[in-house]
Every structure is written in structure tokens, then in C-alpha cells.
PDB file of N, CA and C in Angstrom:
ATOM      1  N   UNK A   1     132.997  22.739 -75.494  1.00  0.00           N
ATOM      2  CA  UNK A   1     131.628  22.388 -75.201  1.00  0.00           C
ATOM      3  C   UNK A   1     131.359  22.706 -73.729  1.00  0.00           C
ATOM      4  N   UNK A   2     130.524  23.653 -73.782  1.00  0.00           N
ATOM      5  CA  UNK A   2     129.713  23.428 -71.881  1.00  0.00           C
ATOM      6  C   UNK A   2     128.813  23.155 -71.736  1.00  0.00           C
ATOM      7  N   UNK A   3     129.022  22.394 -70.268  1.00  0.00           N
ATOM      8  CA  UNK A   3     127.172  21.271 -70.073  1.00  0.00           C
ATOM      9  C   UNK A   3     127.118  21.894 -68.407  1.00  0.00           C
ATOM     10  N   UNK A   4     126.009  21.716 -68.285  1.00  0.00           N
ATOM     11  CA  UNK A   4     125.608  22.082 -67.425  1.00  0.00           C
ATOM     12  C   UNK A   4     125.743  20.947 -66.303  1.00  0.00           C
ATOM     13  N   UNK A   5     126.088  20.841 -64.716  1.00  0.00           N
ATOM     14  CA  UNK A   5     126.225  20.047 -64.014  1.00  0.00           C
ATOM     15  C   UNK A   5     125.398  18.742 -63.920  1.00  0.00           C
ATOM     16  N   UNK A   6     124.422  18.734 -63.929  1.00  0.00           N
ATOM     17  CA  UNK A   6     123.687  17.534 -64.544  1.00  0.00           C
ATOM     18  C   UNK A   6     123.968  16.951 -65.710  1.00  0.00           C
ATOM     19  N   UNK A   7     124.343  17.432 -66.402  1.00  0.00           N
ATOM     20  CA  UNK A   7     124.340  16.697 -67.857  1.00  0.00           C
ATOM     21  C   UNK A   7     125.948  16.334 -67.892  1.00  0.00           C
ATOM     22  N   UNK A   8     127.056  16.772 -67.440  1.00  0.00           N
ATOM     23  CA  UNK A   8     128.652  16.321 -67.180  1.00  0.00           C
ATOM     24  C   UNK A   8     128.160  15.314 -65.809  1.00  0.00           C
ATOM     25  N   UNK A   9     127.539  15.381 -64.926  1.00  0.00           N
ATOM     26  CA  UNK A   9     127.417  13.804 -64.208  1.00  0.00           C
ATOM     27  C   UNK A   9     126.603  12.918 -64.432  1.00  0.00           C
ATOM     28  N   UNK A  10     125.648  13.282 -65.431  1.00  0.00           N
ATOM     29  CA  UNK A  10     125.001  11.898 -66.571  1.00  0.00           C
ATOM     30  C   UNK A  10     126.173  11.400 -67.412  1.00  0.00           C
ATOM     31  N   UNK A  11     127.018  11.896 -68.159  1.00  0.00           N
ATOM     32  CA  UNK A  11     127.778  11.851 -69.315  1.00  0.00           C
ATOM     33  C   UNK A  11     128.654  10.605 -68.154  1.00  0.00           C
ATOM     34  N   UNK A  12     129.168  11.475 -67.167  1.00  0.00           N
ATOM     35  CA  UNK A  12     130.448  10.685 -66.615  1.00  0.00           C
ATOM     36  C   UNK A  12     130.193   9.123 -65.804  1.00  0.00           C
ATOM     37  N   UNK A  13     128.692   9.325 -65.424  1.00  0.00           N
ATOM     38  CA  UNK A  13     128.054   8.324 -64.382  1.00  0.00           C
ATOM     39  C   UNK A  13     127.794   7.018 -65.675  1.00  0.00           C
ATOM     40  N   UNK A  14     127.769   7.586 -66.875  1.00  0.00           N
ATOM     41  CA  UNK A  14     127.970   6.231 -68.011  1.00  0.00           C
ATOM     42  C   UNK A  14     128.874   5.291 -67.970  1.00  0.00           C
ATOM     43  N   UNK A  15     129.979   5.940 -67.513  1.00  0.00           N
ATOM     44  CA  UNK A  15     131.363   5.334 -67.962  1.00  0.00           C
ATOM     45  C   UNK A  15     131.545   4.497 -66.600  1.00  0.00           C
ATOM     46  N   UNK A  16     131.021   4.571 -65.335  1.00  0.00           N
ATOM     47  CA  UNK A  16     130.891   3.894 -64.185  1.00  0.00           C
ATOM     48  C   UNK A  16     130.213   2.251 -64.082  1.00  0.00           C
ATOM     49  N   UNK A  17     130.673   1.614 -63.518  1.00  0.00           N
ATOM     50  CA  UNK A  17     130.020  -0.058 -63.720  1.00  0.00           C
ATOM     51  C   UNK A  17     129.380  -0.077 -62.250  1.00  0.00           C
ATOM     52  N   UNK A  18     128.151  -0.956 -61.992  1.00  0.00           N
ATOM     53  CA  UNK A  18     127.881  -1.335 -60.983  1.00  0.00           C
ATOM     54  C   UNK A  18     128.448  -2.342 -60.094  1.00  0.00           C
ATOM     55  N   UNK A  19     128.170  -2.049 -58.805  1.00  0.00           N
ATOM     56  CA  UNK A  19     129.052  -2.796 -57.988  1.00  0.00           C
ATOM     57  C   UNK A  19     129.310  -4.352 -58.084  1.00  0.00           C
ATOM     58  N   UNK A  20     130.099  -5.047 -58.279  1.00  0.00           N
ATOM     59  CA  UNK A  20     130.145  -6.502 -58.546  1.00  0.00           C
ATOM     60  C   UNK A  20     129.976  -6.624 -60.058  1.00  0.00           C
ATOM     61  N   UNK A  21     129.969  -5.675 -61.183  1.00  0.00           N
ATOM     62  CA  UNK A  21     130.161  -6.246 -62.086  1.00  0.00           C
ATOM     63  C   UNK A  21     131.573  -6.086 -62.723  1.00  0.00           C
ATOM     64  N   UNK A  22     132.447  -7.370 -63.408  1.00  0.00           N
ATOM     65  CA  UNK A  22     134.247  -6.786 -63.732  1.00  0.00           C
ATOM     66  C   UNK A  22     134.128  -6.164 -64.874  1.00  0.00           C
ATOM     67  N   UNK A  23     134.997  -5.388 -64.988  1.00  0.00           N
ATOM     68  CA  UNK A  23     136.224  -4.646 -65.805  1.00  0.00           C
ATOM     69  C   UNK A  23     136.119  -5.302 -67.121  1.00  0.00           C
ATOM     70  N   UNK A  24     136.134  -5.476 -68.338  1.00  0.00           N
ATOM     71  CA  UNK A  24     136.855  -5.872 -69.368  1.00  0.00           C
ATOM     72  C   UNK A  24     138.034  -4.900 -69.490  1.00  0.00           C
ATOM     73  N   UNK A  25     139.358  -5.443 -69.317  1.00  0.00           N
ATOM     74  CA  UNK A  25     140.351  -4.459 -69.559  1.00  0.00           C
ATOM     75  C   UNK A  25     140.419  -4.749 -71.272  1.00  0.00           C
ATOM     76  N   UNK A  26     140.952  -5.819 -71.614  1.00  0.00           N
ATOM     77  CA  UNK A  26     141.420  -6.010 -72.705  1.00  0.00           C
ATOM     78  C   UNK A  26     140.651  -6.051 -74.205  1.00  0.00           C
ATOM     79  N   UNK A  27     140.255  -5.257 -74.941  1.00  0.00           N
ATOM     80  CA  UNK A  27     139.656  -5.575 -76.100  1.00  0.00           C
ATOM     81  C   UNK A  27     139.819  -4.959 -76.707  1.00  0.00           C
ATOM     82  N   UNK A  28     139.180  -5.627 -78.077  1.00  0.00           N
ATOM     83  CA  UNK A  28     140.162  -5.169 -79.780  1.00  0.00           C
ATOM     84  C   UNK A  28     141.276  -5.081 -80.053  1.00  0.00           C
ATOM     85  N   UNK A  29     141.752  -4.201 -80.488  1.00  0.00           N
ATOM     86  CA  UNK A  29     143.437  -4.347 -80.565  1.00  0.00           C
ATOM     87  C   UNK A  29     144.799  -4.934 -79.361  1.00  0.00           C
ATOM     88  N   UNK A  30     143.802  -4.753 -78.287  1.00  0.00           N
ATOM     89  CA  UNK A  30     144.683  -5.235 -77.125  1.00  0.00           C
ATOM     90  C   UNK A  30     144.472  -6.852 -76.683  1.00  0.00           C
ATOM     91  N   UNK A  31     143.240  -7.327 -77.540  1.00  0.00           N
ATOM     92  CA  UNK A  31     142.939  -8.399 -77.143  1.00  0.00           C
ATOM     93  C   UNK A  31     144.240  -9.356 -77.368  1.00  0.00           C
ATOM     94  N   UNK A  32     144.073 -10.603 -76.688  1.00  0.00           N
ATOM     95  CA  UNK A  32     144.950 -11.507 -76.410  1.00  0.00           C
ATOM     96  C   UNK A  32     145.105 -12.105 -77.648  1.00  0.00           C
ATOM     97  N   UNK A  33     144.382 -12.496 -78.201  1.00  0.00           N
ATOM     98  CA  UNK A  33     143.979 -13.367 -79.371  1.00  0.00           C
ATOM     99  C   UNK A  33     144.525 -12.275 -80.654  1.00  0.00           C
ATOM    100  N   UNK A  34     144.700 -11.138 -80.868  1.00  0.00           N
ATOM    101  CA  UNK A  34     144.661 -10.128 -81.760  1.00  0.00           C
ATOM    102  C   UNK A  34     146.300  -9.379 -81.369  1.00  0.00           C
ATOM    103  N   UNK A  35     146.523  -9.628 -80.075  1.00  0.00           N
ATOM    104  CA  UNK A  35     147.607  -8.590 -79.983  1.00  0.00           C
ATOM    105  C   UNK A  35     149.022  -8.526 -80.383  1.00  0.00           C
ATOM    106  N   UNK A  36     149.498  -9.948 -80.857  1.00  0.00           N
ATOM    107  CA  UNK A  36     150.177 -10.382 -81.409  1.00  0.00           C
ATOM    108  C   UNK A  36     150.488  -9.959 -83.280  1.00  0.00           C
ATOM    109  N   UNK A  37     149.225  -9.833 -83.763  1.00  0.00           N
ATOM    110  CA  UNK A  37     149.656  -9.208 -85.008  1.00  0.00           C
ATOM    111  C   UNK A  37     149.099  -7.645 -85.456  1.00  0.00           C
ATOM    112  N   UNK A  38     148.687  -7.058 -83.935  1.00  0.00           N
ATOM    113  CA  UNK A  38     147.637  -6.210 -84.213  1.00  0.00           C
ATOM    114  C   UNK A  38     148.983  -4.599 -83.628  1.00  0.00           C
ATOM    115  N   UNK A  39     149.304  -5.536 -82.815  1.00  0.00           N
ATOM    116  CA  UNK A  39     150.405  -4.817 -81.966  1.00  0.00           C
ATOM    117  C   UNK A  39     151.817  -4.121 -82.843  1.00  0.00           C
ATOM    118  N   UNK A  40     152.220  -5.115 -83.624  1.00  0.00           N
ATOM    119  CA  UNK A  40     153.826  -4.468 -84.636  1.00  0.00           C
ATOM    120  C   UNK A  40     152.699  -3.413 -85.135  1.00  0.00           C
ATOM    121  N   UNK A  41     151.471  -3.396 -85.860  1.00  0.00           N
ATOM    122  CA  UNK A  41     151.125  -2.783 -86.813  1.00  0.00           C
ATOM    123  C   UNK A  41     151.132  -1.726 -86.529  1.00  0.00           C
ATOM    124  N   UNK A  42     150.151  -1.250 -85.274  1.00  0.00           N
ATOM    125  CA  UNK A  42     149.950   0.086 -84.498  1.00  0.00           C
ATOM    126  C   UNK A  42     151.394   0.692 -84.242  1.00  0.00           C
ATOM    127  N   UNK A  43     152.468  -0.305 -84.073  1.00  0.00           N
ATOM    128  CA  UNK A  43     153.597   0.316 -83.605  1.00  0.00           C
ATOM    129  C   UNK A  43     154.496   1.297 -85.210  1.00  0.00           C
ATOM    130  N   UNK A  44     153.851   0.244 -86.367  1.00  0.00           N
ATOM    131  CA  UNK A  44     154.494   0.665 -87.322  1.00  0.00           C
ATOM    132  C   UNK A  44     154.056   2.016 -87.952  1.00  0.00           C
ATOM    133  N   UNK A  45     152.583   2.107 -87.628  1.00  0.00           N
ATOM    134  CA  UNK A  45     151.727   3.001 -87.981  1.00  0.00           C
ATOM    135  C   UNK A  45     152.349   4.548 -87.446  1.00  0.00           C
ATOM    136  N   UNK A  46     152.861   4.324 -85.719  1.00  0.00           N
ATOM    137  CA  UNK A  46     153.165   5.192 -85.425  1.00  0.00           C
ATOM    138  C   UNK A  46     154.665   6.000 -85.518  1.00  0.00           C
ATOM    139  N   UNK A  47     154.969   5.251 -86.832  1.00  0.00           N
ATOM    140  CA  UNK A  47     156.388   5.343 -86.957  1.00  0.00           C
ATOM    141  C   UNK A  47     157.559   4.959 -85.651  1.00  0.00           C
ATOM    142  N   UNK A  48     157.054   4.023 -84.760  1.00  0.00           N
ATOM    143  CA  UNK A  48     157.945   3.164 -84.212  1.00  0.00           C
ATOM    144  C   UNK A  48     158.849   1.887 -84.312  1.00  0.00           C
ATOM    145  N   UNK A  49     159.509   1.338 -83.891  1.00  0.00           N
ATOM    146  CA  UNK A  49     159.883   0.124 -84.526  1.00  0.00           C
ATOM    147  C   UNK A  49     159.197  -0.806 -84.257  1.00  0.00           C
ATOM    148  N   UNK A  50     158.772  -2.126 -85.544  1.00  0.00           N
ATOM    149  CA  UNK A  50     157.342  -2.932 -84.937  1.00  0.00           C
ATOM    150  C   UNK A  50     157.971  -4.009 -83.617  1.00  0.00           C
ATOM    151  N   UNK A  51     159.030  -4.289 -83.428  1.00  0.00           N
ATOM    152  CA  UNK A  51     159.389  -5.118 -82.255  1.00  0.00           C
ATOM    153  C   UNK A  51     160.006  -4.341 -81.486  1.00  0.00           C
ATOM    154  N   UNK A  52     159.730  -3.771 -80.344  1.00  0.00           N
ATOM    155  CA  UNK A  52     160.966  -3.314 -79.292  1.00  0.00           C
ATOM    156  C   UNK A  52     161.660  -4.365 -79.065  1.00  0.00           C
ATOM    157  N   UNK A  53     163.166  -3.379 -78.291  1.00  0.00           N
ATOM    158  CA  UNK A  53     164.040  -4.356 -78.357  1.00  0.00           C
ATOM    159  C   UNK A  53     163.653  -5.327 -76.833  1.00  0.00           C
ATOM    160  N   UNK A  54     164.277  -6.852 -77.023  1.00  0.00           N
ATOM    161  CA  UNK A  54     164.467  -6.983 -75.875  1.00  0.00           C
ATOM    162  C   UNK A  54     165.118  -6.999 -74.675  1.00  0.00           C
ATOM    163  N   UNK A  55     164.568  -7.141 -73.510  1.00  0.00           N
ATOM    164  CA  UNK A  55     164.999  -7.081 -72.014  1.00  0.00           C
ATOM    165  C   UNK A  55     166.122  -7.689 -72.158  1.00  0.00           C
ATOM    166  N   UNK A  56     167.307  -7.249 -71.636  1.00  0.00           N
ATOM    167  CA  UNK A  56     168.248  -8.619 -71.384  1.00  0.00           C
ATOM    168  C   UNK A  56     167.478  -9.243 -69.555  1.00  0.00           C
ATOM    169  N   UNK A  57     168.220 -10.366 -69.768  1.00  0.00           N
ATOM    170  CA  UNK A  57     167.958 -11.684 -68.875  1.00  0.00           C
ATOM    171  C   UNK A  57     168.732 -11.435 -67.379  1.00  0.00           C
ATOM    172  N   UNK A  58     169.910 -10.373 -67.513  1.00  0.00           N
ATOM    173  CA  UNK A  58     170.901 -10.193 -66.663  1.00  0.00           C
ATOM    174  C   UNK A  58     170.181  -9.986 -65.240  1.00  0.00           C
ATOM    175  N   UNK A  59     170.652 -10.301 -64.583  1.00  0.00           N
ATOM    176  CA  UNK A  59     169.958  -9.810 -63.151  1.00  0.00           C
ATOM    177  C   UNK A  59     170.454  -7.933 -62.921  1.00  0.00           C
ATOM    178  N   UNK A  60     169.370  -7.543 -62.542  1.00  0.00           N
ATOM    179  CA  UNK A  60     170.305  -5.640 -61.816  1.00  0.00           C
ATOM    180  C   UNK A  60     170.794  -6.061 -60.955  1.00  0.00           C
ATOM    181  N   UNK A  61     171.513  -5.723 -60.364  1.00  0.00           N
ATOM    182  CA  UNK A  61     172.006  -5.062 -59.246  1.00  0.00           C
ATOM    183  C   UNK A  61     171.067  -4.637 -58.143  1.00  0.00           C
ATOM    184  N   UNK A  62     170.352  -4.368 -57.109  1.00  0.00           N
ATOM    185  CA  UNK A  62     169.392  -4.610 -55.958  1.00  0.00           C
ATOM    186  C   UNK A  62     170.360  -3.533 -55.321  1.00  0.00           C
ATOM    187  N   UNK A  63     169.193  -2.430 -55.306  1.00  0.00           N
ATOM    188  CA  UNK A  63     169.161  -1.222 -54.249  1.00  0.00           C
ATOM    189  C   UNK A  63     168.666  -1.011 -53.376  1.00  0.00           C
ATOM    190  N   UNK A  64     169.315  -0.799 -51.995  1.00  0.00           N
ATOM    191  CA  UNK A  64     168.228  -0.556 -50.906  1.00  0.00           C
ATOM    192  C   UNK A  64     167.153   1.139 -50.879  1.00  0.00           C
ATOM    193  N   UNK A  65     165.883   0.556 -50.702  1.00  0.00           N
ATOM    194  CA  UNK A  65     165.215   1.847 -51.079  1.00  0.00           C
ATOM    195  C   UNK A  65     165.197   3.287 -49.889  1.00  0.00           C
ATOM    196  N   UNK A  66     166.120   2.854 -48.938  1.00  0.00           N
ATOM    197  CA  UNK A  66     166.280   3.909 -48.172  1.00  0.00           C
ATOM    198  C   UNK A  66     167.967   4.364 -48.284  1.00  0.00           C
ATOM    199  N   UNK A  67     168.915   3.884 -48.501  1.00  0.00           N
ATOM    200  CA  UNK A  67     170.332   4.195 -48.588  1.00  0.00           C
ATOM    201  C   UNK A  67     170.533   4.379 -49.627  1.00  0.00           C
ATOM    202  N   UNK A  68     170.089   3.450 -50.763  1.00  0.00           N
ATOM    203  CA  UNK A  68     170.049   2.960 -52.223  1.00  0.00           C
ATOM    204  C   UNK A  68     171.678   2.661 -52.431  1.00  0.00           C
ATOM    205  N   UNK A  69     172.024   2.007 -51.100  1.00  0.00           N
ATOM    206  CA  UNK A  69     173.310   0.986 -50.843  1.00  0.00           C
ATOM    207  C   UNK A  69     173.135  -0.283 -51.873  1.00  0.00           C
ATOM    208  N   UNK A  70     174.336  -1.098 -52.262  1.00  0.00           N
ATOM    209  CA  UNK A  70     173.859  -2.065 -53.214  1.00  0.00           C
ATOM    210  C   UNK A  70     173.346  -3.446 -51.381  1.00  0.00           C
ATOM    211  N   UNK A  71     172.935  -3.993 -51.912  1.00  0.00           N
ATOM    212  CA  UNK A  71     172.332  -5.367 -51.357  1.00  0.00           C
ATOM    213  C   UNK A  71     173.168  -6.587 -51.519  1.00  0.00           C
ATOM    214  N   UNK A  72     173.106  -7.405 -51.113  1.00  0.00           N
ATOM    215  CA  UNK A  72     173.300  -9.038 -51.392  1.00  0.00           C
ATOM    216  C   UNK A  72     172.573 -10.010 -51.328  1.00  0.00           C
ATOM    217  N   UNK A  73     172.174 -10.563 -52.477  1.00  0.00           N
ATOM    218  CA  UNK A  73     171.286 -11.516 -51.958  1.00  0.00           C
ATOM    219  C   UNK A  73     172.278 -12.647 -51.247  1.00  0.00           C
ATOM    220  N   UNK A  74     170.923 -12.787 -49.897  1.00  0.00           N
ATOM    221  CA  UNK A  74     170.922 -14.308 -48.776  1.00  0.00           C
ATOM    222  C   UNK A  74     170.819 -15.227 -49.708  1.00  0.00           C
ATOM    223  N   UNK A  75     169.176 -14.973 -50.077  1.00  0.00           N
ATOM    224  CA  UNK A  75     168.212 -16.848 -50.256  1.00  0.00           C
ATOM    225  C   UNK A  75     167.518 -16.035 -51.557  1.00  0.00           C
ATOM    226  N   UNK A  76     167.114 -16.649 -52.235  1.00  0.00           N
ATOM    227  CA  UNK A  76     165.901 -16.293 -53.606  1.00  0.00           C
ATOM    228  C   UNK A  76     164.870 -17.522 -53.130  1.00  0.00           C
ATOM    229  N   UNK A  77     163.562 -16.912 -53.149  1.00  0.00           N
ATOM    230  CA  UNK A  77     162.316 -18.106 -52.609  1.00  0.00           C
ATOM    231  C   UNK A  77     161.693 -17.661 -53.719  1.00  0.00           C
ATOM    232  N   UNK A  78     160.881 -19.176 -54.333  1.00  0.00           N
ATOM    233  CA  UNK A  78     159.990 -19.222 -55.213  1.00  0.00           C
ATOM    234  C   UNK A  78     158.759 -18.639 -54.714  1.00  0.00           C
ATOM    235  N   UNK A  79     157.540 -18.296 -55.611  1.00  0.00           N
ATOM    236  CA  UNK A  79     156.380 -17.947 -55.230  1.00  0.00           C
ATOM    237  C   UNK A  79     155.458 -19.408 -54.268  1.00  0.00           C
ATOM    238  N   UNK A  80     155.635 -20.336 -54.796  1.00  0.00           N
ATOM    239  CA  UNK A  80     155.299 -21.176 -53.705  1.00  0.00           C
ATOM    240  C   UNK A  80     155.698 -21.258 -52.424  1.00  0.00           C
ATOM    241  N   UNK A  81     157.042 -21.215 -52.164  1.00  0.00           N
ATOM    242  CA  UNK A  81     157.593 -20.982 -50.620  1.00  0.00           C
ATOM    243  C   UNK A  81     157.133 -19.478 -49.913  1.00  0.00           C
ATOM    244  N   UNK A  82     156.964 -18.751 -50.756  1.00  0.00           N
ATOM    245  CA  UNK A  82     156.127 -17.411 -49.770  1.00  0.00           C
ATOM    246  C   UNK A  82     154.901 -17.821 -49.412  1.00  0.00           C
ATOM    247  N   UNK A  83     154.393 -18.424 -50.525  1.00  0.00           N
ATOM    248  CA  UNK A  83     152.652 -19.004 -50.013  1.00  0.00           C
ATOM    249  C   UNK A  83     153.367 -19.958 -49.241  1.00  0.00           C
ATOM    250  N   UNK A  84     153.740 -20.779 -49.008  1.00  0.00           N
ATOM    251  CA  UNK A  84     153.377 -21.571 -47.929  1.00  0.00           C
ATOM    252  C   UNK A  84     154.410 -21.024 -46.582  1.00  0.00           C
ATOM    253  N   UNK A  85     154.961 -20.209 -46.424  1.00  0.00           N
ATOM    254  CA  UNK A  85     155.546 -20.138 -45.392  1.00  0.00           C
ATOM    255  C   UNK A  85     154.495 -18.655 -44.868  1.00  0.00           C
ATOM    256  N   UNK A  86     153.850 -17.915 -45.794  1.00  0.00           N
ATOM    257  CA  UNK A  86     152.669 -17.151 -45.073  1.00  0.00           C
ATOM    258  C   UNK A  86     151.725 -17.979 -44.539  1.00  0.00           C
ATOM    259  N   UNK A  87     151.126 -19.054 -45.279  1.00  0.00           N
ATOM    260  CA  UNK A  87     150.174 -19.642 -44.869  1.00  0.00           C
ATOM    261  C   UNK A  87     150.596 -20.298 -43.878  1.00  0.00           C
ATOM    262  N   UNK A  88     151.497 -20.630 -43.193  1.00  0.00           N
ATOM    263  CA  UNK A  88     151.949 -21.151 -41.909  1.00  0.00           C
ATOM    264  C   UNK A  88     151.815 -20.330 -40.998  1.00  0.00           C
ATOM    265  N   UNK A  89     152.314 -18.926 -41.276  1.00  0.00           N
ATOM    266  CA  UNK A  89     152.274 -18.014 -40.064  1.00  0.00           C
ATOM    267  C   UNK A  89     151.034 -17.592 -39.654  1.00  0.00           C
ATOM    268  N   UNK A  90     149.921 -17.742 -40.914  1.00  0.00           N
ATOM    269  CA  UNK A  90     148.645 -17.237 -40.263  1.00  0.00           C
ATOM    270  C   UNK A  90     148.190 -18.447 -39.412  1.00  0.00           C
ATOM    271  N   UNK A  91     148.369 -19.529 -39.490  1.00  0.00           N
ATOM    272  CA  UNK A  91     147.580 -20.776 -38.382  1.00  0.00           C
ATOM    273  C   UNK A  91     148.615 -20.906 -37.084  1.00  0.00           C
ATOM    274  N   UNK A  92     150.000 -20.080 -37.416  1.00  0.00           N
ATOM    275  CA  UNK A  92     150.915 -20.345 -36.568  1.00  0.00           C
ATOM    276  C   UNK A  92     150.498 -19.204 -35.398  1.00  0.00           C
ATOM    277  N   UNK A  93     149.566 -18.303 -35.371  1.00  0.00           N
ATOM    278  CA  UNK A  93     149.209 -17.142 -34.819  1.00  0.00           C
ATOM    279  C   UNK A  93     147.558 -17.095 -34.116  1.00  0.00           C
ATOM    280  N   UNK A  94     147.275 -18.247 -34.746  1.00  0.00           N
ATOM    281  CA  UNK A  94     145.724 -18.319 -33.922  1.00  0.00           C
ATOM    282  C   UNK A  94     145.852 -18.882 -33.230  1.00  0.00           C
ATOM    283  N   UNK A  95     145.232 -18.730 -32.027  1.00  0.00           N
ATOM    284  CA  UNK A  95     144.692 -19.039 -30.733  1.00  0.00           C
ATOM    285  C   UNK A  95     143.382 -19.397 -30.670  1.00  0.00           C
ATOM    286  N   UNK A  96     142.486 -19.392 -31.596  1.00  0.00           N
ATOM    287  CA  UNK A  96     141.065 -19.936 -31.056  1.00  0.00           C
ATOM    288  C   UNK A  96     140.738 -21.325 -30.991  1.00  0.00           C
TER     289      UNK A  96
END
């Protein structure tokens, strides 16, 4: 099909949202509510297996991304102790 430049940046300027309005990522088959039995099916459909297997639990091994030397972990911090030990450093840094 060829369109003429106006009519391929009407077509494409559709698919664009205005500023401040969100995203729906998830719907129909991906929905939350649906994806659970909607999900084996599509997988079966595509001649895949309907459950991949799962993750094991094991921890990897931790590579450094410049040597890709193995690591050791020091300390493991929960997501709360990063928030609050950032949120310290930003009041720990003002001066006004």
C-alpha cells in the first residue's frame, strides 16, 4: 500500500495519546483478571507448552559488569532501607 505523506502522518498521529492522558498497557488477553486462563491457551495454541518451566529460587552468582569478576556479597538491604537511607541523604544535603 502507498499513502501519500499526509495520509501515513494522519494514520500514525492516531495511534499517539495526548499529553497527560495514561497508557492502558494491559487488555484482553493480557488482562489481569483473564491472564491466568487466557495465557496456557494462547501458549497451547501456539504449539508451546501451556506452563513454562519454572525459575529456580537459587541465587546466581553476581558479576561485575566491567571485569565480569565474580563479586561477594557485603550486606543485602531491603527496598525499605534504600528508601530510607536515600531519603536521609537528600535532607542530609540541604542547606536552605
Amino acid at each position: 500500500m502507498t499513502l501519500t505523506c499526509e495520509k501515513f502522518l494522519l494514520r500514525f498521529l492516531q495511534h499517539t495519546l495526548p499529553k497527560g492522558l495514561p497508557r492502558i498497557r494491559y487488555f484482553g488477553w493480557l488482562a489481569n483478571r483473564r491472564r491466568g486462563q487466557l495465557l496456557p491457551l494462547c501458549r497451547t495454541l501456539l504449539h508451546l507448552e501451556p506452563n513454562p518451566p519454572e525459575i529456580p529460587d537459587e541465587p546466581q552468582e553476581a558479576r561485575c559488569p566491567h571485569c565480569h569478576g565474580k563479586m561477594c556479597m557485603i550486606e543485602q538491604l531491603t527496598a525499605a532501607q534504600i528508601h530510607q537511607a536515600t531519603y536521609r541523604m537528600e535532607y542530609a544535603f540541604n542547606t536552605s
